[in-house]
Structure formats: C-alpha cells, structure tokens
PDB file of N, CA and C in Angstrom:
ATOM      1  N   UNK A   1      96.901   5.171  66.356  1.00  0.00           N
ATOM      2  CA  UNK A   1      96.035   4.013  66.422  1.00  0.00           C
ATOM      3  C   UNK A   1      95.318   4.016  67.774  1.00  0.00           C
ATOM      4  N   UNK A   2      94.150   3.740  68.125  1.00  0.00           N
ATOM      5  CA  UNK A   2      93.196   3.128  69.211  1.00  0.00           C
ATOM      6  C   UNK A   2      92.691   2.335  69.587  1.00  0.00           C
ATOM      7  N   UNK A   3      92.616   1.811  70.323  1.00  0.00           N
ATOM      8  CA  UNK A   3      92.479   0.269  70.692  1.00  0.00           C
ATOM      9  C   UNK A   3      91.049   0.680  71.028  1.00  0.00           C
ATOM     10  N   UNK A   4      90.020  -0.111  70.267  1.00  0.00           N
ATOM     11  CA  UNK A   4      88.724  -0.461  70.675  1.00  0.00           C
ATOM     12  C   UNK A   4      87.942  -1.509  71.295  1.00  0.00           C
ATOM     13  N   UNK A   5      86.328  -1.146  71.581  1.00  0.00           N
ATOM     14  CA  UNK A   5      85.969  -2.458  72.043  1.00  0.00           C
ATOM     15  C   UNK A   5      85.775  -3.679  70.745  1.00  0.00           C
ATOM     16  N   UNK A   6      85.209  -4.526  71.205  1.00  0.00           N
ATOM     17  CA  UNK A   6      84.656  -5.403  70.053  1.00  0.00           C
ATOM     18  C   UNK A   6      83.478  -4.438  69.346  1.00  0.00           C
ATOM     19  N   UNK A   7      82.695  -3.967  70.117  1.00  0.00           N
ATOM     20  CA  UNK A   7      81.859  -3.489  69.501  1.00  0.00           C
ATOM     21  C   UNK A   7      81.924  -2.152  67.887  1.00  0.00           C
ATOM     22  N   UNK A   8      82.751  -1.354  69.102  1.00  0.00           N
ATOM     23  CA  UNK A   8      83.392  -0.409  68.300  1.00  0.00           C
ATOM     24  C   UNK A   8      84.085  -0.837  67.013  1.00  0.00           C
ATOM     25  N   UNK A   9      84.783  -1.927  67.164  1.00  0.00           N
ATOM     26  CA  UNK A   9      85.189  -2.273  66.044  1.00  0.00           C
ATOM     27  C   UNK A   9      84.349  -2.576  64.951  1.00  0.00           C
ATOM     28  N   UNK A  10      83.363  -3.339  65.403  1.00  0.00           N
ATOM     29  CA  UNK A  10      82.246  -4.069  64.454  1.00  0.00           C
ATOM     30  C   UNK A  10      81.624  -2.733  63.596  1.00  0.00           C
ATOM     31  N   UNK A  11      81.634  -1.689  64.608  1.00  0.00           N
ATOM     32  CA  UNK A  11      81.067  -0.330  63.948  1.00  0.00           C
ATOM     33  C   UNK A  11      82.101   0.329  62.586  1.00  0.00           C
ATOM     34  N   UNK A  12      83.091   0.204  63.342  1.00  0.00           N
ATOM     35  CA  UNK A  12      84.205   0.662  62.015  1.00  0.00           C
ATOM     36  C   UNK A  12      84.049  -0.025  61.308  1.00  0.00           C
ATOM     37  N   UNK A  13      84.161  -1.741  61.171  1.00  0.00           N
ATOM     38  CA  UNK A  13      83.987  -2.078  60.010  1.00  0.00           C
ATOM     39  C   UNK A  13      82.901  -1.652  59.131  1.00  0.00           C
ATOM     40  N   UNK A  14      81.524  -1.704  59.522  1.00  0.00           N
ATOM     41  CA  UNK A  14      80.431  -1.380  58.857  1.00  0.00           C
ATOM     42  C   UNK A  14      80.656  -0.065  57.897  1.00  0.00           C
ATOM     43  N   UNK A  15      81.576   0.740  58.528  1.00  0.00           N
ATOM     44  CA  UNK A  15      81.707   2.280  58.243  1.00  0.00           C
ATOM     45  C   UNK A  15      81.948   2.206  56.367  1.00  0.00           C
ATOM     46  N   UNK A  16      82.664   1.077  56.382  1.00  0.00           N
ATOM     47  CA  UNK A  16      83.597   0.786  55.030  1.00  0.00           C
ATOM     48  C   UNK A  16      83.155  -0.223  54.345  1.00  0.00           C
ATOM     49  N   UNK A  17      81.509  -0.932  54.777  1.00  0.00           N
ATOM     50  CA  UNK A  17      80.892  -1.755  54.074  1.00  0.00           C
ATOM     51  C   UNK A  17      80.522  -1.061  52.779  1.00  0.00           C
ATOM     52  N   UNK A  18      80.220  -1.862  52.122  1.00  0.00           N
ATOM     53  CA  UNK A  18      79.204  -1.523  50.136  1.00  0.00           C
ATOM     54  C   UNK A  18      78.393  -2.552  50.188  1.00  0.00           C
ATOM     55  N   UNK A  19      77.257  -1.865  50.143  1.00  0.00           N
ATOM     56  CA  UNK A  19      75.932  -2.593  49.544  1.00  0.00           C
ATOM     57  C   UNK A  19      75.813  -2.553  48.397  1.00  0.00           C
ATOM     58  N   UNK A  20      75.186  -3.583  47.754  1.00  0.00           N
ATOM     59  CA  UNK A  20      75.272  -3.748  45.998  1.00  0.00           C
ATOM     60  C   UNK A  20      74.182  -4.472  45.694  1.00  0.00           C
ATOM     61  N   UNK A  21      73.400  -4.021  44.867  1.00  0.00           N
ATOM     62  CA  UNK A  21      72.133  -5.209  43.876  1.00  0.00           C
ATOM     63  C   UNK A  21      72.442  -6.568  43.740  1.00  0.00           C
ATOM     64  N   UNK A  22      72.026  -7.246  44.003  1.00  0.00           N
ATOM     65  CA  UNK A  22      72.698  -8.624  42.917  1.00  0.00           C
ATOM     66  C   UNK A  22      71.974  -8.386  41.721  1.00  0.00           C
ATOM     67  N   UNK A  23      73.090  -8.979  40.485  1.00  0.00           N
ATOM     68  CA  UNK A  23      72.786  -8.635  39.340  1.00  0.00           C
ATOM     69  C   UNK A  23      71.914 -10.044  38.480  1.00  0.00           C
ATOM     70  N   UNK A  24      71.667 -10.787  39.546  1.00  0.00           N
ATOM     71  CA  UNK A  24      70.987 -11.742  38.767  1.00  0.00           C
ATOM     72  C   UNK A  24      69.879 -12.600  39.576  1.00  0.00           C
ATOM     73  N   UNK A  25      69.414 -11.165  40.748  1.00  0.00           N
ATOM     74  CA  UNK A  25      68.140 -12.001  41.894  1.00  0.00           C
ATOM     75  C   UNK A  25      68.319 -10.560  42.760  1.00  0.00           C
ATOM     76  N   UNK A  26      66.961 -10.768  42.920  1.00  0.00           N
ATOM     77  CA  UNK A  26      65.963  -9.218  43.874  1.00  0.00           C
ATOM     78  C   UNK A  26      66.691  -9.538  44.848  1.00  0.00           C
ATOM     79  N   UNK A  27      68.574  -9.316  45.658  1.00  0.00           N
ATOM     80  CA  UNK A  27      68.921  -9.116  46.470  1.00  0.00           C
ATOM     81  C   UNK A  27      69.535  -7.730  46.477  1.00  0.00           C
ATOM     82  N   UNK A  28      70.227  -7.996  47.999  1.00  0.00           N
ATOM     83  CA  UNK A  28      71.271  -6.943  48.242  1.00  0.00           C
ATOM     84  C   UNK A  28      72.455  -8.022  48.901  1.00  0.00           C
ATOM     85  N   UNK A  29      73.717  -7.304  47.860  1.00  0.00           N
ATOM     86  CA  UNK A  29      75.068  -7.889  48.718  1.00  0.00           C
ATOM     87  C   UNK A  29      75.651  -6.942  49.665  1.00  0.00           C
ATOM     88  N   UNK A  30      76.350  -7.374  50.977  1.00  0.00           N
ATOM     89  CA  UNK A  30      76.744  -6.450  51.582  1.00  0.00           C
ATOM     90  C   UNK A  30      78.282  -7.396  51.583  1.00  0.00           C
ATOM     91  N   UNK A  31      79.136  -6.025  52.160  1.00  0.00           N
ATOM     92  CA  UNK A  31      80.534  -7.020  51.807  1.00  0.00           C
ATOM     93  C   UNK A  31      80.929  -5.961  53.058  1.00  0.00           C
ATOM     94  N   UNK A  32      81.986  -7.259  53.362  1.00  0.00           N
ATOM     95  CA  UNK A  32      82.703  -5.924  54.475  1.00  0.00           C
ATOM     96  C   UNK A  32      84.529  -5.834  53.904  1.00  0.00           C
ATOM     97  N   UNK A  33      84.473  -4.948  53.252  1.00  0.00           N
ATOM     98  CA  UNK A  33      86.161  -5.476  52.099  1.00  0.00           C
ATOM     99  C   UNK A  33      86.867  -5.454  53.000  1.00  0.00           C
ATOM    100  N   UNK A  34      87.436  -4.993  54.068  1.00  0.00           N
ATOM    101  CA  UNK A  34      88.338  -4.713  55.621  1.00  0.00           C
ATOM    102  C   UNK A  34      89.133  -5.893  55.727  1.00  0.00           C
ATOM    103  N   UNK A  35      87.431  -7.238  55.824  1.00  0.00           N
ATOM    104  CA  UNK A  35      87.791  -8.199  56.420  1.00  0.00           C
ATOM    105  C   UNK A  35      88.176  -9.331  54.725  1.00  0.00           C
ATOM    106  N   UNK A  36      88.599 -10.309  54.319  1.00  0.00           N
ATOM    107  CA  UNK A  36      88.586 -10.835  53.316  1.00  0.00           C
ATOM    108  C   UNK A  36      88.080 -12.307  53.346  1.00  0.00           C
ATOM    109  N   UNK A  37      86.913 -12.058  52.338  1.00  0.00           N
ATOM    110  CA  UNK A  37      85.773 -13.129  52.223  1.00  0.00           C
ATOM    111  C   UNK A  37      84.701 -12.703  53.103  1.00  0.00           C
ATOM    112  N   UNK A  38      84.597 -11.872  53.369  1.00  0.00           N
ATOM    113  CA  UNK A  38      83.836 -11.459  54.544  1.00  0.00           C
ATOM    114  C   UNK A  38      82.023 -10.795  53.706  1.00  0.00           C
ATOM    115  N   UNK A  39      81.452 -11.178  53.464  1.00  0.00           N
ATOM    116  CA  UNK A  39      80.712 -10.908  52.765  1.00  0.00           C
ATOM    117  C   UNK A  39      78.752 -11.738  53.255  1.00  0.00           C
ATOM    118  N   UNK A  40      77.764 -11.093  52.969  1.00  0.00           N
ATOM    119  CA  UNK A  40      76.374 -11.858  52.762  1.00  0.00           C
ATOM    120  C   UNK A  40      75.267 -10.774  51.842  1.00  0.00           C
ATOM    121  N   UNK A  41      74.041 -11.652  51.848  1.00  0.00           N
ATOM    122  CA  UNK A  41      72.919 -10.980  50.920  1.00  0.00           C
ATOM    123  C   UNK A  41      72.210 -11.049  51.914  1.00  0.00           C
ATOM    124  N   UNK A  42      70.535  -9.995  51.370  1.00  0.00           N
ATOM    125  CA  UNK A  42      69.808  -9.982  52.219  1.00  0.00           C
ATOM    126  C   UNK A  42      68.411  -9.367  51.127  1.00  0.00           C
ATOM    127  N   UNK A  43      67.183  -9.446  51.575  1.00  0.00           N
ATOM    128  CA  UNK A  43      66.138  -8.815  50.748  1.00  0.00           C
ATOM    129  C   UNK A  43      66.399  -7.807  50.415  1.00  0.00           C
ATOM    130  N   UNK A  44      66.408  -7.110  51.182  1.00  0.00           N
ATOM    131  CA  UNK A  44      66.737  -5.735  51.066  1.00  0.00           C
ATOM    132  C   UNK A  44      67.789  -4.356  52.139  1.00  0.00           C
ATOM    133  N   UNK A  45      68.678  -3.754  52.179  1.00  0.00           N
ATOM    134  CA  UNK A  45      69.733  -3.287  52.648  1.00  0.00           C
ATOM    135  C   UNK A  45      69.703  -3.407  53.847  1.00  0.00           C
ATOM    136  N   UNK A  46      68.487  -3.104  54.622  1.00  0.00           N
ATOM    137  CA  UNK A  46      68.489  -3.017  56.320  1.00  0.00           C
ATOM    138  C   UNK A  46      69.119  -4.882  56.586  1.00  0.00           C
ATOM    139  N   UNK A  47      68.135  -5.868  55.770  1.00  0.00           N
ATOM    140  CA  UNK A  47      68.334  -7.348  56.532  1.00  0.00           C
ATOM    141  C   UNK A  47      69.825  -7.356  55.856  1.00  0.00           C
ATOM    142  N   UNK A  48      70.220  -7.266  54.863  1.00  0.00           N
ATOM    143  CA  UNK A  48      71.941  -7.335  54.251  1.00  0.00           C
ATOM    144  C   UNK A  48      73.092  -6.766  55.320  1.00  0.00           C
ATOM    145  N   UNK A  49      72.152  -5.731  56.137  1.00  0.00           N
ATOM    146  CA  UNK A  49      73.183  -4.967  56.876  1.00  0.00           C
ATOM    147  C   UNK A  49      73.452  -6.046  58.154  1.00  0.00           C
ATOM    148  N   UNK A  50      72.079  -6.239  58.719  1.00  0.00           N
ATOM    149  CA  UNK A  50      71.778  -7.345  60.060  1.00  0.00           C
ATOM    150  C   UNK A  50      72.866  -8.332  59.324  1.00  0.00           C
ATOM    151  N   UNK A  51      72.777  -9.173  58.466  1.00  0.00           N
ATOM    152  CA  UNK A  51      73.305 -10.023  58.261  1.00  0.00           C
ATOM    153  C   UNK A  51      74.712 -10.006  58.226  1.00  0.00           C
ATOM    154  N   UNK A  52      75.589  -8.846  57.801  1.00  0.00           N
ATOM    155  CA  UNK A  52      76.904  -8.619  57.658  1.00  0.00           C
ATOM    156  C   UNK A  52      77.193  -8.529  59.195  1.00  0.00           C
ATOM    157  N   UNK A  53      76.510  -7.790  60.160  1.00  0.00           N
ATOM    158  CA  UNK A  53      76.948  -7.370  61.294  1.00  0.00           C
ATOM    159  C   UNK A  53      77.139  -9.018  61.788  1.00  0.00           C
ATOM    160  N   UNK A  54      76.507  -9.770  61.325  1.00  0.00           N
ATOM    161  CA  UNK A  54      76.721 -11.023  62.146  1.00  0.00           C
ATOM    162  C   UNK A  54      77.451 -11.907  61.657  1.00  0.00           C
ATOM    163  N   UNK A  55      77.981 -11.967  60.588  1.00  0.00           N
ATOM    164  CA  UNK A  55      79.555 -12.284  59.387  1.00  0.00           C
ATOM    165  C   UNK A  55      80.618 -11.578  60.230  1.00  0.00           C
ATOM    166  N   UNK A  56      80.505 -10.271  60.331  1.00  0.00           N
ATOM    167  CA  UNK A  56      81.893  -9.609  60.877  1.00  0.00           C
ATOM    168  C   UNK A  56      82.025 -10.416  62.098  1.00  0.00           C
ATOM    169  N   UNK A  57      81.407 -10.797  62.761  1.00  0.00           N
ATOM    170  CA  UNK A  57      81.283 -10.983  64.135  1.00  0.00           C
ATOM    171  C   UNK A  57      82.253 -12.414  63.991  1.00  0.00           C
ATOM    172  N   UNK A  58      81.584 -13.322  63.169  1.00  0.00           N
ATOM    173  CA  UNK A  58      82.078 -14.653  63.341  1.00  0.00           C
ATOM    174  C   UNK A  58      83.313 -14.088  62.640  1.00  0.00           C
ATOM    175  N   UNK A  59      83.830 -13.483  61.423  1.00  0.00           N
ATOM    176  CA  UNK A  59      84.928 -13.299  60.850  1.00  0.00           C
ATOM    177  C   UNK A  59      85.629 -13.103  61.924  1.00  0.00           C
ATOM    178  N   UNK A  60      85.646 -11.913  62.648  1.00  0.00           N
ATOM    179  CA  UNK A  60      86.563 -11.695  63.852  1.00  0.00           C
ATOM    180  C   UNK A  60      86.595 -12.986  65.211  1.00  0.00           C
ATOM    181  N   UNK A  61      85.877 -13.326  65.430  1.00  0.00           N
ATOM    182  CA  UNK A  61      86.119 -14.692  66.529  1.00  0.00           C
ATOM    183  C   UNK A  61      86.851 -15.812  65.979  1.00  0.00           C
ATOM    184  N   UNK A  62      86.344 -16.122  64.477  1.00  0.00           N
ATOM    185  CA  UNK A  62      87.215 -17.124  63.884  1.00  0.00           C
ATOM    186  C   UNK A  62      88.822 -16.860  63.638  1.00  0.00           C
ATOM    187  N   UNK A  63      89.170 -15.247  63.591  1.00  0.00           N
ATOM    188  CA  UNK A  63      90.487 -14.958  63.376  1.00  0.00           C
ATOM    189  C   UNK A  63      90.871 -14.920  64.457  1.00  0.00           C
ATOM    190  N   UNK A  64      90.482 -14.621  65.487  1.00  0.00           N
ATOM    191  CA  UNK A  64      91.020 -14.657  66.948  1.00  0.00           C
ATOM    192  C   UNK A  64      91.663 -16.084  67.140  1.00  0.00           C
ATOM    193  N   UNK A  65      90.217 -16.904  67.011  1.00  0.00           N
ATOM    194  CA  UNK A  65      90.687 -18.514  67.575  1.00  0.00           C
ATOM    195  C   UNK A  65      91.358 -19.214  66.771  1.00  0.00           C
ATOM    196  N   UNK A  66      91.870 -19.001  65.858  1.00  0.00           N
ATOM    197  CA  UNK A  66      92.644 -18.966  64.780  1.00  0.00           C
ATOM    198  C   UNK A  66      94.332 -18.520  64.943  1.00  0.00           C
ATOM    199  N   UNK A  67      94.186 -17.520  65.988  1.00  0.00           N
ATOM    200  CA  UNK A  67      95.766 -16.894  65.877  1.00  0.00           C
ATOM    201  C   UNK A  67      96.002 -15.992  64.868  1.00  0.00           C
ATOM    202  N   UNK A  68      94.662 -15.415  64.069  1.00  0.00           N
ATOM    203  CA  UNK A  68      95.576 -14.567  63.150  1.00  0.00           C
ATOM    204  C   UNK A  68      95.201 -12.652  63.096  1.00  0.00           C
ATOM    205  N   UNK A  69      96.030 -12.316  62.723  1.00  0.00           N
ATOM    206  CA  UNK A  69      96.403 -10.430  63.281  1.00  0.00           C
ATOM    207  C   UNK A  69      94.535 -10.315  62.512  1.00  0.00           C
ATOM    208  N   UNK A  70      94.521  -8.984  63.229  1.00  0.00           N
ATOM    209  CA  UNK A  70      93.204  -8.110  62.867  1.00  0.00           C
ATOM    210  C   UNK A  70      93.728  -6.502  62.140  1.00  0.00           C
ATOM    211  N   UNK A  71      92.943  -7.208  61.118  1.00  0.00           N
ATOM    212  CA  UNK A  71      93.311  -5.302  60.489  1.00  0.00           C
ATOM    213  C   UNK A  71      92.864  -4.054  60.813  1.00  0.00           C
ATOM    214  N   UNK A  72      93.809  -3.378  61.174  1.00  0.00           N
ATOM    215  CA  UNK A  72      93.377  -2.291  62.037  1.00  0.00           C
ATOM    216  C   UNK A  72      92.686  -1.177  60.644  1.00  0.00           C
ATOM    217  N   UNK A  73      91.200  -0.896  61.047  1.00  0.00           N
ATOM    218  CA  UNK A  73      90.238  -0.425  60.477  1.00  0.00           C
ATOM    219  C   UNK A  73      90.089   1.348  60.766  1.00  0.00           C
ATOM    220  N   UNK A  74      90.316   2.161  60.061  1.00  0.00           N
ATOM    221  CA  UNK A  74      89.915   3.649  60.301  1.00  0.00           C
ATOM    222  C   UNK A  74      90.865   4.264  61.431  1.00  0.00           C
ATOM    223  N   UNK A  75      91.686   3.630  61.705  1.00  0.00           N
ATOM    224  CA  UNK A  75      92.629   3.805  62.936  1.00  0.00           C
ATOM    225  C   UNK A  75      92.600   3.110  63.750  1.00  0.00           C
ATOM    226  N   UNK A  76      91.868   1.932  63.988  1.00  0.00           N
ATOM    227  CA  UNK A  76      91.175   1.733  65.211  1.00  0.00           C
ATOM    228  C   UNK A  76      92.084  -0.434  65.026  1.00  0.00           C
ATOM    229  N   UNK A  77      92.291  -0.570  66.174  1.00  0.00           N
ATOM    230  CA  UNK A  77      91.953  -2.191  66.669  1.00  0.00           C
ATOM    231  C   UNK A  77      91.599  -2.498  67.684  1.00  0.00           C
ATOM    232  N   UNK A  78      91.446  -3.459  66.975  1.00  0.00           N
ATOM    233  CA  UNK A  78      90.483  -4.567  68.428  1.00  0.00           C
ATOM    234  C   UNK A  78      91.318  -4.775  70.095  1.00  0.00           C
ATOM    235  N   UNK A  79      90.440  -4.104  70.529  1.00  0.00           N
ATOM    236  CA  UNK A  79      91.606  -4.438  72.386  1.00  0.00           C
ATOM    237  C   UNK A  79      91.116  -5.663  72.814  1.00  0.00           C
ATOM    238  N   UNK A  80      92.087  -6.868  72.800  1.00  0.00           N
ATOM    239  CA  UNK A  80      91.397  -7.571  73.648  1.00  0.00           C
ATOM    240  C   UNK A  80      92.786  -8.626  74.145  1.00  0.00           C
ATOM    241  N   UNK A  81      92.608  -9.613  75.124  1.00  0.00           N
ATOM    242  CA  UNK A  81      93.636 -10.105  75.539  1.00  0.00           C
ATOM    243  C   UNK A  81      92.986 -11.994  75.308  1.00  0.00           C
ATOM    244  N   UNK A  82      93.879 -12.402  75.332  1.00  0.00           N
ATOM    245  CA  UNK A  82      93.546 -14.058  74.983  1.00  0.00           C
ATOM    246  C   UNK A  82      94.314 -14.727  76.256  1.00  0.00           C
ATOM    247  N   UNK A  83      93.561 -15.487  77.059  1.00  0.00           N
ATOM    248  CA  UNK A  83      94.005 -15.666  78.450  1.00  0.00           C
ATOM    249  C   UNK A  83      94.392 -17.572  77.971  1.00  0.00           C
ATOM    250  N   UNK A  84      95.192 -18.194  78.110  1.00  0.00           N
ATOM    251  CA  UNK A  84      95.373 -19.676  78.006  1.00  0.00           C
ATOM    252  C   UNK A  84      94.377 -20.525  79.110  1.00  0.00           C
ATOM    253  N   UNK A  85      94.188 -21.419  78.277  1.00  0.00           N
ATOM    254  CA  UNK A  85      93.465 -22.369  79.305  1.00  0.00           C
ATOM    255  C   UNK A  85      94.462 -23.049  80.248  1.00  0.00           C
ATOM    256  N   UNK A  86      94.274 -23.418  81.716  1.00  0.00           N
ATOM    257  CA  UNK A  86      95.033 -24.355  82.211  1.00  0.00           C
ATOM    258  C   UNK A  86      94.642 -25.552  82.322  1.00  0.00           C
ATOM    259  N   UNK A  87      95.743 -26.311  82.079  1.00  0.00           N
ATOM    260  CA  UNK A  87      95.386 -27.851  82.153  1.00  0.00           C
ATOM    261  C   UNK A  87      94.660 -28.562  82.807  1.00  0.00           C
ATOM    262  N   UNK A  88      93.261 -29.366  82.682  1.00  0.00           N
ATOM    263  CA  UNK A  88      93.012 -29.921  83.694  1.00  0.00           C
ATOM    264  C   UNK A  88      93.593 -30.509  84.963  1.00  0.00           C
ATOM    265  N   UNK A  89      93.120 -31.122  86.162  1.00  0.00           N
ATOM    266  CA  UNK A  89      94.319 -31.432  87.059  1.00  0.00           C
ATOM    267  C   UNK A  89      93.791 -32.710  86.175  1.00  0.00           C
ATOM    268  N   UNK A  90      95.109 -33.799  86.564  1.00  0.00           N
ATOM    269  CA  UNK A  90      94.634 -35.059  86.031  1.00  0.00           C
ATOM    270  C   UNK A  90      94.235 -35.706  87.373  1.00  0.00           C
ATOM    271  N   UNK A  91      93.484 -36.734  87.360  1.00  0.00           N
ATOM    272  CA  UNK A  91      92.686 -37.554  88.629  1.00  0.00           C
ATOM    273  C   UNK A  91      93.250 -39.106  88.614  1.00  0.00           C
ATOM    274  N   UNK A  92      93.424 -38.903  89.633  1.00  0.00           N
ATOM    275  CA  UNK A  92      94.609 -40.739  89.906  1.00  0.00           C
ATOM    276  C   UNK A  92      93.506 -41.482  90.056  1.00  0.00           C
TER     277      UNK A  92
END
C-alpha cells in the first residue's frame, strides 16, 4: 500500500470511473464505484468527467469530517493527518 496526496488519490479514483449514456436524456453518467453514491451527469464525457472530479472531492472531505475510513484505491490511500481544534480560551 502507498500513502498518497489528495490529489493523487482523486487521480486513482478517476482511474476506475465508467462513463455511461443516460438511457433516457442526451447525457453522460460518470460514477466513481470506489467511492459509494458517488456519482454525476454531464453533456458530454469531458464536463461528466469535470463534474465527478468535483463529487470525489466533496465525497472524500465529507468522509473525512465525518470520521469515516477511505478505501484504499489501486493500492494507494489518502495520507493525511486530522489535527483537533483547541478550545477557545474562555474570557471572564
């Protein structure tokens, strides 16, 4: 396994995206199966692709801030560290 950047990751996922027709409107679906629910449409494959890259993105920040594991993709996970906030001071 390898610990990647965010970026890198976003790339693996794409690696394992499927683009698909919609079968009932002049789109394209792009799905990223890796992630689950992770999915958008677009006119045509290039904007479907833009659009997924920016789904994965929130998919992965929302699982972060969330607390929940990342699936390690093609070998690869996400390196990153989650630092705690400290408490405000309180003011008398």
């Amino acid at each position: 396994m390898k610990l990647v950047s965010f970026r890198e990751y976003v790339q693996e996922i794409l690696k394992t995206a499927e683009y698909k027709p919609c079968e009932d409107s002049d789109c394209v679906v792009a799905i990223a199966k890796v992630l689950p629910g992770c999915m958008t449409q677009g006119r045509n494959v290039e904007e479907a692709r833009d659009l997924l890259i920016d789904a994965i993105e929130t998919w992965i920040l929302s699982a972060i801030k969330d607390g929940e594991d990342l699936p390690e993709v093609n070998g690869c996970r996400l390196a990153f560290t989650i630092h705690e906030e400290e408490p405000e001071a309180a003011y008398a």
